[in-house]
Structures are given as C-alpha cells and as structure tokens.
N, C-alpha and C. Protein backbone atom coordinates (compact mmCIF):
# COMPACT_ATOMS: atom_id res chain seq x y z
N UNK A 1 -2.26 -3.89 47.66
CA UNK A 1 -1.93 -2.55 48.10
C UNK A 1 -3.18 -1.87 48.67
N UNK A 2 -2.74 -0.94 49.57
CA UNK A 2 -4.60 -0.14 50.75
C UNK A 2 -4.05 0.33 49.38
N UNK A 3 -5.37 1.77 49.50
CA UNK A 3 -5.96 2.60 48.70
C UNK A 3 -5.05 3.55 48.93
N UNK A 4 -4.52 4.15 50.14
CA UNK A 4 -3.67 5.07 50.43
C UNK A 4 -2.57 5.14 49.84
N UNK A 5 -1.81 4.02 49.85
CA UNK A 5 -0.46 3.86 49.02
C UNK A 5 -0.66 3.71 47.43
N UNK A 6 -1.90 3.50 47.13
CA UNK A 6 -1.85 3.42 45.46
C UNK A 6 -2.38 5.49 45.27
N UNK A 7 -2.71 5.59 45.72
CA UNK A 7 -2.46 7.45 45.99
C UNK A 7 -1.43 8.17 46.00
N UNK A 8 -0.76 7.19 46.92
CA UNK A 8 0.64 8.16 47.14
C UNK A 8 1.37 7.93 45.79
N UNK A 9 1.10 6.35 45.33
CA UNK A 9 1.79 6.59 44.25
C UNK A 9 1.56 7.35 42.82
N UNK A 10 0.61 7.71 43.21
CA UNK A 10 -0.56 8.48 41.47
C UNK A 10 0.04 9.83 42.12
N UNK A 11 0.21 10.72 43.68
CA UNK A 11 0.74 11.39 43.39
C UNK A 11 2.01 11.98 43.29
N UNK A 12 2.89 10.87 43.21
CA UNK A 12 4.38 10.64 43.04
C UNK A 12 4.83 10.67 41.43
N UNK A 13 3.61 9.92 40.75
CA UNK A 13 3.83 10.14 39.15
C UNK A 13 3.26 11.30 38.43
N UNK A 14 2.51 11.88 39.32
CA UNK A 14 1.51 13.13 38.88
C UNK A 14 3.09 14.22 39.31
N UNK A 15 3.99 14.25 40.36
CA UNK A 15 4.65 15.18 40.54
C UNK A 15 5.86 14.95 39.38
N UNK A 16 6.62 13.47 39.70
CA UNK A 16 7.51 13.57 38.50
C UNK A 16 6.88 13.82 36.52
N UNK A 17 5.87 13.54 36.42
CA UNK A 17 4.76 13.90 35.20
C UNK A 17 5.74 15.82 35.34
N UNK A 18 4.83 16.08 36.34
CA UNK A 18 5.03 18.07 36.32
C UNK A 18 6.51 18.52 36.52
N UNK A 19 7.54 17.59 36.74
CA UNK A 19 8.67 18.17 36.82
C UNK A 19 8.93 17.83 35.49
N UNK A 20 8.78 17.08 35.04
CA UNK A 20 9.43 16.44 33.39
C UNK A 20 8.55 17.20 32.64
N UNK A 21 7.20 17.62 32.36
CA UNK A 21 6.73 18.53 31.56
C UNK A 21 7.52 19.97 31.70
N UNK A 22 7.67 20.47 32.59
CA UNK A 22 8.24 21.50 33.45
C UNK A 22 9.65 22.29 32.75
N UNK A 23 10.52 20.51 32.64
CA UNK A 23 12.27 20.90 31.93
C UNK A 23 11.65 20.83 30.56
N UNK A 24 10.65 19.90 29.87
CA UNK A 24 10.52 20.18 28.75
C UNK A 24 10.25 21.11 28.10
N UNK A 25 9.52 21.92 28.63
CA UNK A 25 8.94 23.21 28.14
C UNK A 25 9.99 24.53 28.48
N UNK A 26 11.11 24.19 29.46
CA UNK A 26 11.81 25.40 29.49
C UNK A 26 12.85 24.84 28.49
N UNK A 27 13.52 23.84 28.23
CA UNK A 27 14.43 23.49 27.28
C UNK A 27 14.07 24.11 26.10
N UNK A 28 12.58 24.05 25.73
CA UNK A 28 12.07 24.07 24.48
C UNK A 28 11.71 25.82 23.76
N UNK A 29 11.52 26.04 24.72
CA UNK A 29 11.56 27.53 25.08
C UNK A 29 12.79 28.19 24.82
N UNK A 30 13.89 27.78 25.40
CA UNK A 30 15.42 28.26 25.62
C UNK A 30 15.92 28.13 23.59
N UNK A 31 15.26 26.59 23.05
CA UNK A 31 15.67 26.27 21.94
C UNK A 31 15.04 27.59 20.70
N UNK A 32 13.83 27.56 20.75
CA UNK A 32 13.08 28.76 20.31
C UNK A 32 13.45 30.08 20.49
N UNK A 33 14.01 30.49 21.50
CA UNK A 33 14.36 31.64 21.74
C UNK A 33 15.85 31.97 20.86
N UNK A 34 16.44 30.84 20.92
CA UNK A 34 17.83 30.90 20.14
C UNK A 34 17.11 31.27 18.37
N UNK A 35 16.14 29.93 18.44
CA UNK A 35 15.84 30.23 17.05
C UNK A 35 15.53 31.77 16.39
N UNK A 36 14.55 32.32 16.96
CA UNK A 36 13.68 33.45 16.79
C UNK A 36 14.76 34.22 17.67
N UNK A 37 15.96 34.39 18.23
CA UNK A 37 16.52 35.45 18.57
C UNK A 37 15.59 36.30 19.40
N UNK A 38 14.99 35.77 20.35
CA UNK A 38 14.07 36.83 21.45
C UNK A 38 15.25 37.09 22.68
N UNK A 39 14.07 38.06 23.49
CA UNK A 39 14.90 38.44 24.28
C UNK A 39 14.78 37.96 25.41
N UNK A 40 15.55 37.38 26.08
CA UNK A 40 15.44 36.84 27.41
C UNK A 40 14.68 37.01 28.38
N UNK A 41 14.39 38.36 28.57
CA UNK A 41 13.50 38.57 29.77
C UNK A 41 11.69 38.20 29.41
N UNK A 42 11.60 38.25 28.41
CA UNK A 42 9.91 38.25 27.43
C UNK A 42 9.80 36.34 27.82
N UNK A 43 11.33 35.57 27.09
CA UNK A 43 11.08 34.01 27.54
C UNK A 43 10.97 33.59 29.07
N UNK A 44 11.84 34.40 29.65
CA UNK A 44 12.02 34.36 31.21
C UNK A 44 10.02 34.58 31.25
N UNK A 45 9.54 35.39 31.43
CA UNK A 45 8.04 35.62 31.67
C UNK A 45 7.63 34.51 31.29
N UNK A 46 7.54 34.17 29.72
CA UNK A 46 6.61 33.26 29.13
C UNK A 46 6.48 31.85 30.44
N UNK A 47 8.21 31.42 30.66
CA UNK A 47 8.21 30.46 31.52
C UNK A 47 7.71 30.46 32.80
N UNK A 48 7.55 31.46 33.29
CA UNK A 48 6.89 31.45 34.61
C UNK A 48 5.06 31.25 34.55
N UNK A 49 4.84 32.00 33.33
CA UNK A 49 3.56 31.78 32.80
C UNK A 49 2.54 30.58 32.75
N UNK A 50 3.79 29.88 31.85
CA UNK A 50 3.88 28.20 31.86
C UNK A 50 3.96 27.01 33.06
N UNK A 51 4.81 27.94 33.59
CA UNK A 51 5.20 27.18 35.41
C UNK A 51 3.97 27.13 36.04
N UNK A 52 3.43 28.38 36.10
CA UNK A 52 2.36 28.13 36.85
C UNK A 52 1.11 27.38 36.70
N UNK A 53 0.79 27.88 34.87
CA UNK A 53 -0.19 26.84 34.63
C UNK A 53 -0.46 25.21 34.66
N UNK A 54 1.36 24.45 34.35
CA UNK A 54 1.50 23.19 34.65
C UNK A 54 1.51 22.85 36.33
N UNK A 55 1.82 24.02 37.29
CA UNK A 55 1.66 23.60 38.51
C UNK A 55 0.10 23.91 38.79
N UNK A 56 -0.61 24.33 38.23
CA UNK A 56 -2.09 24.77 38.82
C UNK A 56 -2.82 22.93 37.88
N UNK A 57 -2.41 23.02 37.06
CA UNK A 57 -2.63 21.78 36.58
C UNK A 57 -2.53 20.26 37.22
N UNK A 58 -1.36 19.92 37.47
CA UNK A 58 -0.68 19.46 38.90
C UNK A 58 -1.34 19.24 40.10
N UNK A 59 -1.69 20.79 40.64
CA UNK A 59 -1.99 20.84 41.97
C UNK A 59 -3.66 19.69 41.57
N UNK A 60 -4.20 20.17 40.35
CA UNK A 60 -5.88 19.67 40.20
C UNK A 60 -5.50 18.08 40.33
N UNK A 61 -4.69 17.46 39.41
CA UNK A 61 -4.90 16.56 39.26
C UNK A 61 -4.34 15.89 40.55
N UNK A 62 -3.47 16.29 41.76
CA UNK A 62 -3.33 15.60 42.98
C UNK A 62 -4.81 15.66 43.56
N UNK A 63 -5.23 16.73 43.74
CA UNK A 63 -6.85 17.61 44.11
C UNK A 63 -7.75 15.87 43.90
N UNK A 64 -7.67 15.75 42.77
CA UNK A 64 -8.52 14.45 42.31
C UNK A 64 -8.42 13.03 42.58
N UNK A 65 -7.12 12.88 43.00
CA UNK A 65 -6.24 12.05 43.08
C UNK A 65 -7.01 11.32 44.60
N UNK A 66 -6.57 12.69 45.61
CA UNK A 66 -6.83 12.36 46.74
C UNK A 66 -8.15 12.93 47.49
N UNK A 67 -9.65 12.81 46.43
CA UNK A 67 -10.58 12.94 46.56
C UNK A 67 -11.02 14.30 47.16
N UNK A 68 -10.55 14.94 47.22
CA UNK A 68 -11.06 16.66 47.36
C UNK A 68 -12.20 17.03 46.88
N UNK A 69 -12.97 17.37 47.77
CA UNK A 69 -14.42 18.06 47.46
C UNK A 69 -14.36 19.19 46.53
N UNK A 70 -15.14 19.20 45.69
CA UNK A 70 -14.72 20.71 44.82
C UNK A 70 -15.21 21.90 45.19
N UNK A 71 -16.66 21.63 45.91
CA UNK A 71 -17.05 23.15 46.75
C UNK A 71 -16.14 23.41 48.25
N UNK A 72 -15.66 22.64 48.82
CA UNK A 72 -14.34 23.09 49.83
C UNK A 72 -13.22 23.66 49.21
N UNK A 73 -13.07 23.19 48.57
CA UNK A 73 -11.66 23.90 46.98
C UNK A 73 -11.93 24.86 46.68
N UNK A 74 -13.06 24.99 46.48
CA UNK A 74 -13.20 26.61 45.88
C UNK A 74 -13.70 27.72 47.02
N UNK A 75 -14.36 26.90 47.78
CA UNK A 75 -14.56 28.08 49.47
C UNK A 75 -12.80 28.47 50.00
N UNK A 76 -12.19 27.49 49.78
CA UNK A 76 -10.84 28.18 50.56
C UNK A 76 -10.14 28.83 49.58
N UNK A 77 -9.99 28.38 48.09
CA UNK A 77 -9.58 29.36 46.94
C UNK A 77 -10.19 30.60 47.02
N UNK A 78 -11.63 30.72 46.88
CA UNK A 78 -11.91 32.11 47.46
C UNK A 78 -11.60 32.96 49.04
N UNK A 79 -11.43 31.96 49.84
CA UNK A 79 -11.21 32.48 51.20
C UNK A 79 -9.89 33.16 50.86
N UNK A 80 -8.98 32.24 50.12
CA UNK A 80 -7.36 32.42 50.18
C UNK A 80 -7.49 33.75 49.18
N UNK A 81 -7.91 34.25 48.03
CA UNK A 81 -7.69 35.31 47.34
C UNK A 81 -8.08 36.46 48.07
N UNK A 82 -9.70 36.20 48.57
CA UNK A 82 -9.91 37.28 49.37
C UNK A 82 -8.98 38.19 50.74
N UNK A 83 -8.57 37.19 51.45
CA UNK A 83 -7.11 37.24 52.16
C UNK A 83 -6.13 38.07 51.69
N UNK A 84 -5.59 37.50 50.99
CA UNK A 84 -4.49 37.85 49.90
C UNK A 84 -5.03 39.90 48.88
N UNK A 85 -6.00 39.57 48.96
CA UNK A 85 -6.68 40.89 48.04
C UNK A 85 -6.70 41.97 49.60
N UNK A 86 -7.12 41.61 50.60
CA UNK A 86 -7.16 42.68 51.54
C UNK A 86 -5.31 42.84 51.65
N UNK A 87 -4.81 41.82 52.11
CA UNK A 87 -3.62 42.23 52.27
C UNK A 87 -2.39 43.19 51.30
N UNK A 88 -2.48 43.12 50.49
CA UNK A 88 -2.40 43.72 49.11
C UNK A 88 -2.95 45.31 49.28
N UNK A 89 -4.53 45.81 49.62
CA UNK A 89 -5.16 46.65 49.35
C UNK A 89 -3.95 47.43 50.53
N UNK A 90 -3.85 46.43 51.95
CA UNK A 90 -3.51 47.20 53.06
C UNK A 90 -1.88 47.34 52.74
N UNK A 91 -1.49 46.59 52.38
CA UNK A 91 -0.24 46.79 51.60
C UNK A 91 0.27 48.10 51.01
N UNK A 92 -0.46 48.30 50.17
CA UNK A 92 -1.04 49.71 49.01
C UNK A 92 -1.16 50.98 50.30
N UNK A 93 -2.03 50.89 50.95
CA UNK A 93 -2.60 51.56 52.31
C UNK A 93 -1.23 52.12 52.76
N UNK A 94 -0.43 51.58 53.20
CA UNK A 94 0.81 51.46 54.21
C UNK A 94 1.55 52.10 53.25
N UNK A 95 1.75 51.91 52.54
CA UNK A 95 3.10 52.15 51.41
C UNK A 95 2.73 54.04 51.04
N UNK A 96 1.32 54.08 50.46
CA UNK A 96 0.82 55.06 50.42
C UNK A 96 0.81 56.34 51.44
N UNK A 97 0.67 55.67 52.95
CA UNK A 97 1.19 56.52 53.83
C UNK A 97 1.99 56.95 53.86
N UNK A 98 3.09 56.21 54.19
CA UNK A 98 4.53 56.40 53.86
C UNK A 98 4.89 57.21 53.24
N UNK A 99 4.91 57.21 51.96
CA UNK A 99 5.12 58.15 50.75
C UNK A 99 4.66 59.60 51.18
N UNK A 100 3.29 59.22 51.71
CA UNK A 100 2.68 60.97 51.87
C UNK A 100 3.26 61.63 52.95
N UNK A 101 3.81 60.80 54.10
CA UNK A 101 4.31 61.02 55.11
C UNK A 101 5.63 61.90 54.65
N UNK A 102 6.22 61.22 53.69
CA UNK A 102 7.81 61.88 53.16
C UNK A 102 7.59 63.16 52.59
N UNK A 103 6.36 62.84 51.81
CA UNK A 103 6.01 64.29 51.11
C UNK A 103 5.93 65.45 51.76
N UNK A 104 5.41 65.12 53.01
CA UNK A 104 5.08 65.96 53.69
C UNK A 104 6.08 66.94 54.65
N UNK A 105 6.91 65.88 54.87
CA UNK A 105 8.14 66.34 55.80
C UNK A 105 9.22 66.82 54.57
C-alpha cells in the first residue's frame, strides 16, 4: 500500500472512532438523564459540549495523521478566530445601530 492510502485509511477509522464515541456518549447521557431525572435542555448543552470536544479531538488526530505542521495550525486557528472576532464585533456594530436607529424614530 503508498503512504497515501494507508492515511486515508487511519482517517476513515479516526472518523468512524468519532462517530461511535459520539452515539456513545449521547446514549449514555440520554440513560443518566432518565436516571437523575434532569432536564433536557441542561443534557441537550452538556452534549453539544461533548460534540465538540470529541470533534476538536478528531479534527487533531486527522491533523497528525496527515502530517500538518503545528505552527501553520495555529497561524490559521488564530487567523480564523481573529476573523470570526471582528466579524462578531461588526455584527454587534450593525445590530447596535439598528436598535438606536428604532429608538430614535
């Protein structure tokens, strides 16, 4: 087998790995919640909580998989938040207008 296809396959087991951790932890969750009588929306959170951390988990171990530099990873992780943080601020900006705009009229 090239090197490429024994990749594809590490990240074919790395994805079914994160979908099967994924149902386990919401099954298990759903079971607990019955137990302890919580309230749905608090487990609903927890799981997304969880989602993300097994997909940020996930994403690393493809990251490794298929040799990713770690200072390029983290220049575009920071590029991408910073992005994301202006858009947001201008977001806020816009919305804020708006509002004052209504106030005003």
């Amino acid at each position: 087998m090239e090197p490429h296809e024994i990749k594809l396959i590490e990240t074919f087991v790395t994805l079914v790995l994160f979908f099967a951790v994924r149902l386990t932890l919401s099954k298990l969750l759903d079971r607990m919640a019955k137990i302890f009588h919580s309230q749905k929306k608090r487990i609903d959170g927890f799981k997304k909580i969880l989602n993300i951390l097994a997909l940020t988990v996930a994403a690393v171990f493809v990251f490794i998989i298929w040799g990713v530099d770690q200072k390029e990873l983290l220049l575009f992780i920071s590029s991408f938040l910073t992005v994301l943080g202006i858009a947001f601020f201008a977001q806020w900006s816009l919305l804020s207008n708006i509002t004052s705009s209504l106030i005003l009229f």
